[in-house]
N, C-alpha and C. Protein backbone atom coordinates (compact mmCIF):
# COMPACT_ATOMS: atom_id res chain seq x y z
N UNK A 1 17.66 4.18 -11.69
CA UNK A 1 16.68 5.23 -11.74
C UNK A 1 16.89 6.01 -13.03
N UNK A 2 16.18 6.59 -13.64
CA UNK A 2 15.57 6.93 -15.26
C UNK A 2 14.68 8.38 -14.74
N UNK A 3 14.93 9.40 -15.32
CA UNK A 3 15.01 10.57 -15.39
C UNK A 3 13.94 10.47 -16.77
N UNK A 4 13.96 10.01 -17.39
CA UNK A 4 12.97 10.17 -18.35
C UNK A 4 12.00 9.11 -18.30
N UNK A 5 11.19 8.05 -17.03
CA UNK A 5 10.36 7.74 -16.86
C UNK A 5 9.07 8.61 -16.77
N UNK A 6 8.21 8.44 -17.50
CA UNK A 6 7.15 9.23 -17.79
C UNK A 6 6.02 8.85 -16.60
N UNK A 7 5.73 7.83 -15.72
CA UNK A 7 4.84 7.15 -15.64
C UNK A 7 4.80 7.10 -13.69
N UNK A 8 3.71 7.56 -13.24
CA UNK A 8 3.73 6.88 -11.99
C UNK A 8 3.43 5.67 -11.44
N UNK A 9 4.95 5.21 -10.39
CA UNK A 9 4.29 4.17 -10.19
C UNK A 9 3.69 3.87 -8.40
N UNK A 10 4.34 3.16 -7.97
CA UNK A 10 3.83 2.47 -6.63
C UNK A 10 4.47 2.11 -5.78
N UNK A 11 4.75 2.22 -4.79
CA UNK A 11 6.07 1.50 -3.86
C UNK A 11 5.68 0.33 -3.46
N UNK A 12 6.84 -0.39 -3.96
CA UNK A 12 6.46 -2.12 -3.81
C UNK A 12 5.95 -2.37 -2.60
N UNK A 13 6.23 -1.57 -1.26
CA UNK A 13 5.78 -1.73 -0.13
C UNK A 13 4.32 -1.42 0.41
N UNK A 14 3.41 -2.27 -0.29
CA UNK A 14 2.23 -1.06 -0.57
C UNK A 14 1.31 -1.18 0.63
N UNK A 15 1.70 -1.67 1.46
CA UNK A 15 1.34 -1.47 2.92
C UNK A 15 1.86 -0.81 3.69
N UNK A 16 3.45 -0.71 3.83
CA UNK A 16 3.78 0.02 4.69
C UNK A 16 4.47 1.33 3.89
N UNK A 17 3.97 1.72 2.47
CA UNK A 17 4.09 3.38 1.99
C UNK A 17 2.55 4.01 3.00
N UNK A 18 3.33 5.26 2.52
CA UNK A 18 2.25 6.58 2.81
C UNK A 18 2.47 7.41 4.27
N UNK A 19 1.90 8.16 4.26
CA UNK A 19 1.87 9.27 5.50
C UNK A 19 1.06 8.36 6.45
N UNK A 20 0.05 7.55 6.21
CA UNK A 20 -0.84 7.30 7.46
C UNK A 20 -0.07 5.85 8.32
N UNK A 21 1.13 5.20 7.79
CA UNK A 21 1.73 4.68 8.21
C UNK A 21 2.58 5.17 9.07
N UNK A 22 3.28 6.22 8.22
CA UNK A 22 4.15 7.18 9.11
C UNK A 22 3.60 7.83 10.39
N UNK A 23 2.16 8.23 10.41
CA UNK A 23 1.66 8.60 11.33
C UNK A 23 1.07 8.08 12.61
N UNK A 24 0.98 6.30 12.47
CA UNK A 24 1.40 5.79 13.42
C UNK A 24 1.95 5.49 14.06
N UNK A 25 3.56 5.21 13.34
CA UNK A 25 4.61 4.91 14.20
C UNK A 25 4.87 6.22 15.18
N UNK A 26 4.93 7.54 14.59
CA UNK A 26 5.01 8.49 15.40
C UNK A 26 4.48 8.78 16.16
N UNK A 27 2.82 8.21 16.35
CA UNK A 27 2.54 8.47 18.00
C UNK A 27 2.36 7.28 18.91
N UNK A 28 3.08 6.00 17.79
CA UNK A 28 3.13 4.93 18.89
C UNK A 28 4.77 5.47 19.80
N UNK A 29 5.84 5.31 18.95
CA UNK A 29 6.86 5.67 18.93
C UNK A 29 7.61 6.70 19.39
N UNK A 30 6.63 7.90 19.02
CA UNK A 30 7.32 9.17 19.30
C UNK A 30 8.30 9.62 18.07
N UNK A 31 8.62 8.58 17.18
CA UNK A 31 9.53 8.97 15.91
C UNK A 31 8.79 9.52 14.81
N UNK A 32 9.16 10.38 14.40
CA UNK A 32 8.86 11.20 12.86
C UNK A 32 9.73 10.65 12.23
N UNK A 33 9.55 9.89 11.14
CA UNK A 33 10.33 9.30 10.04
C UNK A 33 9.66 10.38 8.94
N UNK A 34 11.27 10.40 7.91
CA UNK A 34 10.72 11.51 6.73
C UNK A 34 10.56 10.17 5.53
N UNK A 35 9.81 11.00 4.61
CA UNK A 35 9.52 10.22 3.33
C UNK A 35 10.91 9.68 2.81
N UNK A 36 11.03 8.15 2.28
CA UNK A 36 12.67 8.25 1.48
C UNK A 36 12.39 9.23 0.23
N UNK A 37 13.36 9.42 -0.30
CA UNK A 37 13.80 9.95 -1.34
C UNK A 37 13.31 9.37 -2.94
N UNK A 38 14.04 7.89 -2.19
CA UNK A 38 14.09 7.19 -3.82
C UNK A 38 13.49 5.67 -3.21
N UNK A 39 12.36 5.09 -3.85
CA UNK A 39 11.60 4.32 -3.51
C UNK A 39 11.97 2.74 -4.49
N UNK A 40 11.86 1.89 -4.13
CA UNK A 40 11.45 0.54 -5.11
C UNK A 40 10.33 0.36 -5.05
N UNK A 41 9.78 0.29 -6.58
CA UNK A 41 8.33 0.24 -6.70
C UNK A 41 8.12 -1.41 -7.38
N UNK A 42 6.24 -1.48 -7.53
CA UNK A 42 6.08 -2.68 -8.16
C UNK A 42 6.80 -3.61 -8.66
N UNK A 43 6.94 -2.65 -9.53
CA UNK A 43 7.17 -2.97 -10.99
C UNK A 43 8.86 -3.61 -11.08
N UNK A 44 9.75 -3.45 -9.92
CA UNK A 44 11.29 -3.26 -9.92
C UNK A 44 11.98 -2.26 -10.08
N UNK A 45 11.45 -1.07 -10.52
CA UNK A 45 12.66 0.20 -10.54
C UNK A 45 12.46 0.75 -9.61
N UNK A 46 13.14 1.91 -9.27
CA UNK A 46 14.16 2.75 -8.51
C UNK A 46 13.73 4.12 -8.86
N UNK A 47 12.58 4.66 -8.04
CA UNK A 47 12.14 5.92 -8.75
C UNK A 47 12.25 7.09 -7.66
N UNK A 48 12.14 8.15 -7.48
CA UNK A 48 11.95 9.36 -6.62
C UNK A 48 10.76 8.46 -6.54
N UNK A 49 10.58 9.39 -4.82
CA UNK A 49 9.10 8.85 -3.97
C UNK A 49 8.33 9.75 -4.76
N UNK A 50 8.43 11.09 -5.08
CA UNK A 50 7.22 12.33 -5.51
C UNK A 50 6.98 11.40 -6.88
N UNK A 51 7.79 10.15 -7.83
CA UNK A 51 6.95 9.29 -8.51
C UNK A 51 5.78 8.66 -8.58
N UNK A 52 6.06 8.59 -7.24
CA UNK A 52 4.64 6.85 -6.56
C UNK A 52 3.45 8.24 -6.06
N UNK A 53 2.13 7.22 -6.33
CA UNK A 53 1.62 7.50 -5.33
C UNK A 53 0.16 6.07 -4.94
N UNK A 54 0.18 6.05 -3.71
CA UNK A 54 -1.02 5.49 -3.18
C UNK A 54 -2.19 5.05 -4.33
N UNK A 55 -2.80 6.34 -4.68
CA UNK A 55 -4.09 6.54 -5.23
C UNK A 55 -4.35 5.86 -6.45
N UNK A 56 -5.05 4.56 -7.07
CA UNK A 56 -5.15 4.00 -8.07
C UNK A 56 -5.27 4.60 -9.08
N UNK A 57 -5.72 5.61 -9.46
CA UNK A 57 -6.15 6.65 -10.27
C UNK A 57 -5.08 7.76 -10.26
N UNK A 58 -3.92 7.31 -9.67
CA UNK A 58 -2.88 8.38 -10.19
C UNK A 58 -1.73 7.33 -10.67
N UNK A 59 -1.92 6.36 -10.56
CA UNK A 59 -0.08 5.20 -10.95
C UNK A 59 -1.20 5.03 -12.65
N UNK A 60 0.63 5.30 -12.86
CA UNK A 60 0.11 4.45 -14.50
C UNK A 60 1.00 3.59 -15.31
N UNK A 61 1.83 3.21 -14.11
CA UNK A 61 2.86 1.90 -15.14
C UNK A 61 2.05 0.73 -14.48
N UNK A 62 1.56 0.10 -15.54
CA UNK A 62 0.44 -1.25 -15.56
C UNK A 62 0.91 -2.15 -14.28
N UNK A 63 2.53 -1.95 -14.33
CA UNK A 63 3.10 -3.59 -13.55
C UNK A 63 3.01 -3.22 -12.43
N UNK A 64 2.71 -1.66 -12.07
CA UNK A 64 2.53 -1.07 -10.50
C UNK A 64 1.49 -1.48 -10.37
N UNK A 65 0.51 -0.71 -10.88
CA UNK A 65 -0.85 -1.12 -10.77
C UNK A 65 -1.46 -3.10 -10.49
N UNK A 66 -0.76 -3.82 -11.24
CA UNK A 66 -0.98 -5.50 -11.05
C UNK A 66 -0.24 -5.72 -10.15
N UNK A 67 0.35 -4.69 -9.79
CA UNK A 67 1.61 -5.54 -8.06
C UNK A 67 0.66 -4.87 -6.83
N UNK A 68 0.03 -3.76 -7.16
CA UNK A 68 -1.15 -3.26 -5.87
C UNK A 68 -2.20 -4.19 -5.61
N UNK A 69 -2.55 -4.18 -6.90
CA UNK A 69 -3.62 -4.71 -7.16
C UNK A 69 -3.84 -6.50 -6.14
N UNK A 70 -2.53 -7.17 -6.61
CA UNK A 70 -2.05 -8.36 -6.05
C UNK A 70 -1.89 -8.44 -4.20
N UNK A 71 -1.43 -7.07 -4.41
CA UNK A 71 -1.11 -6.63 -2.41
C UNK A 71 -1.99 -6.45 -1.67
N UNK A 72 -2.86 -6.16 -2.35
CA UNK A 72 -4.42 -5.75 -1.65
C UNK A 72 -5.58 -7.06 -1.57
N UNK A 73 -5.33 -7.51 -2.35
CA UNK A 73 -5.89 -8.72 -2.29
C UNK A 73 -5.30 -9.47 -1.24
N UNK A 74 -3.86 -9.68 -1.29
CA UNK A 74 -3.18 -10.61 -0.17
C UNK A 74 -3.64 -9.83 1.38
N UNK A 75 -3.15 -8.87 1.47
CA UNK A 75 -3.75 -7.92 2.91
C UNK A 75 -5.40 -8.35 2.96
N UNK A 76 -6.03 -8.25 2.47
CA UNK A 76 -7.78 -8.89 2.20
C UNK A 76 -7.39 -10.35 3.02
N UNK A 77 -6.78 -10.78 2.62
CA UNK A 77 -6.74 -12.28 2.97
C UNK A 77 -6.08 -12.49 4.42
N UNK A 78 -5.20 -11.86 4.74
CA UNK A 78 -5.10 -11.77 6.14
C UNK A 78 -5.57 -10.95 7.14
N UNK A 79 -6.05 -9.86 6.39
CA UNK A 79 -7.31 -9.57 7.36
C UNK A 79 -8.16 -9.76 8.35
N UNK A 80 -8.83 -10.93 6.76
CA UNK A 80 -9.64 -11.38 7.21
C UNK A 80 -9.77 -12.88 8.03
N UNK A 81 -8.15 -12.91 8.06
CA UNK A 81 -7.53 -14.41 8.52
C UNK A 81 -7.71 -13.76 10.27
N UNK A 82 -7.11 -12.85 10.10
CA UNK A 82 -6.29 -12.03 11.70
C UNK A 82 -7.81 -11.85 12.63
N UNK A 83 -8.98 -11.69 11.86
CA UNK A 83 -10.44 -11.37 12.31
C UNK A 83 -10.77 -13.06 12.93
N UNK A 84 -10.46 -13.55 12.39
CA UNK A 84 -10.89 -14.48 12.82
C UNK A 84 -10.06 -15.74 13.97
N UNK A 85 -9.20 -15.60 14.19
CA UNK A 85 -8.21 -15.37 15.00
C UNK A 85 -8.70 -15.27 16.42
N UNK A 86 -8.79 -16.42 17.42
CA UNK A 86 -9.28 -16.14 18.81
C UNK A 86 -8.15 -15.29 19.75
N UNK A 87 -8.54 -14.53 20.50
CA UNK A 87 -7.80 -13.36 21.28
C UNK A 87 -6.76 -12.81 20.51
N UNK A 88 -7.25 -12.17 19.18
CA UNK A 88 -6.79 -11.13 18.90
C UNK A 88 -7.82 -9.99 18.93
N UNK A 89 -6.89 -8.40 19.21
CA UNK A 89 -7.66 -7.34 19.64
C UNK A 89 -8.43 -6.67 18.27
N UNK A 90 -8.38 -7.52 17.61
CA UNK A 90 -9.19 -6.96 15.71
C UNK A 90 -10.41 -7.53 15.86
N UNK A 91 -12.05 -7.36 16.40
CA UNK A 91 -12.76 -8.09 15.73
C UNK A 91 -12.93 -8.89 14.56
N UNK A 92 -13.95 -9.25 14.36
CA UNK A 92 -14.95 -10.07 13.14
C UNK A 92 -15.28 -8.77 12.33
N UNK A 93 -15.75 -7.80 12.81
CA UNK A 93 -16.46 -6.83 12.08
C UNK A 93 -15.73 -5.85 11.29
N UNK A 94 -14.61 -5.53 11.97
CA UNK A 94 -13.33 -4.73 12.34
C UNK A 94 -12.62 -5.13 10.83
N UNK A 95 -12.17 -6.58 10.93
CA UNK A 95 -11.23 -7.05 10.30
C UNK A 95 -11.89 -7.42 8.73
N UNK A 96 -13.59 -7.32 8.59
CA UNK A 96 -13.90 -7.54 7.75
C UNK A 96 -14.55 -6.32 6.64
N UNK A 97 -14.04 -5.41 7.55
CA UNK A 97 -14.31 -4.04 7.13
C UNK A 97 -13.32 -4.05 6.21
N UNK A 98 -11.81 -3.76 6.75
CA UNK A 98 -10.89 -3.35 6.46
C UNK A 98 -10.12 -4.25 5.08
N UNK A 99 -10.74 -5.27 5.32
CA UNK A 99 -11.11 -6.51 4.16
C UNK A 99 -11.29 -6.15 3.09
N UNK A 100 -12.59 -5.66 3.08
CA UNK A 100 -13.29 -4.67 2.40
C UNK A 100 -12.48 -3.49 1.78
N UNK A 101 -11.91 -3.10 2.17
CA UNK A 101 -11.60 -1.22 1.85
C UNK A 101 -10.38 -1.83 1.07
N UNK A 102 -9.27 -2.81 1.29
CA UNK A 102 -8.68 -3.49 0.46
C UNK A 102 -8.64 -4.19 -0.57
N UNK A 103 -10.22 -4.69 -0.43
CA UNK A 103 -10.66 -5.79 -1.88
C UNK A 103 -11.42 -4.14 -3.12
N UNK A 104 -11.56 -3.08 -1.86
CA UNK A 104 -12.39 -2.07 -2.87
C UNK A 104 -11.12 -1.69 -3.78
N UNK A 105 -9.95 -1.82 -3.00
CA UNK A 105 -8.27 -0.77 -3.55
C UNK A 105 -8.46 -1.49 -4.91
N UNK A 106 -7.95 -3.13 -4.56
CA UNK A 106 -7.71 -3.76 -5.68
C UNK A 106 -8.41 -3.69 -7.08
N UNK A 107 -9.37 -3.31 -6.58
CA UNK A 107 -10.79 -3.42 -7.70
C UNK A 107 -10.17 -2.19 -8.54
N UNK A 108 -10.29 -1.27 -7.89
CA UNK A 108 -9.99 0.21 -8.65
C UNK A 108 -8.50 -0.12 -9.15
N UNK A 109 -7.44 -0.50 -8.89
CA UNK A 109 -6.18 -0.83 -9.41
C UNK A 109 -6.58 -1.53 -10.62
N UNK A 110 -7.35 -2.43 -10.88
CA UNK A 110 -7.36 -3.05 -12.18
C UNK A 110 -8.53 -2.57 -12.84
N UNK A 111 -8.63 -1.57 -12.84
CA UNK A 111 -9.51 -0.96 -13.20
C UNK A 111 -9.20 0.13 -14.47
């Protein structure tokens, strides 16, 4: 970790970062998990979490941005795999939404 990284990036985990993750497990669970501290992002480094964020329009080390960009596309793809999928509780419609809102992430990441 680098103290004089200028640049936000992304937590390599770019599905399971953020609060709205956290906010499921806690009312599946009952657990409140706190934010880590110090995150692995895209790109390979080792940054404070208040580094990363979610929002395409706030990361600006490129290799974050092409590792979201890449994640969102893959999540797109099982999505829309999982939608289609007999007796699972995700529709067709459901799963091709959410497809969607992932192929929109990626777009704006390389953007």
């Amino acid at each position: 970790m680098t103290d004089t990284d200028p640049h936000i990036h992304v937590d390599r985990k770019v599905a399971e970062a953020g609060a709205a993750v956290r906010d499921v497990i806690a009312s599946t669970f009952g657990l409140a998990g706190d934010a880590p501290t110090v995150v692995t992002t895209g790109c390979g480094r080792r940054v404070p979490y208040a580094m990363t964020s979610p929002r395409p329009e706030s990361v600006t080390c490129l290799a974050c941005r092409e590792h979201a960009r890449r994640e969102h596309l893959r999540l797109a793809g099982q999505v829309e795999s999982l939608g289609r999928t007999p007796g699972t509780a995700v529709t067709g419609d459901q799963a091709a939404k959410a497809a969607e809102r992932h192929r929109n992430l990626a777009r704006r990441f390389s953007g």
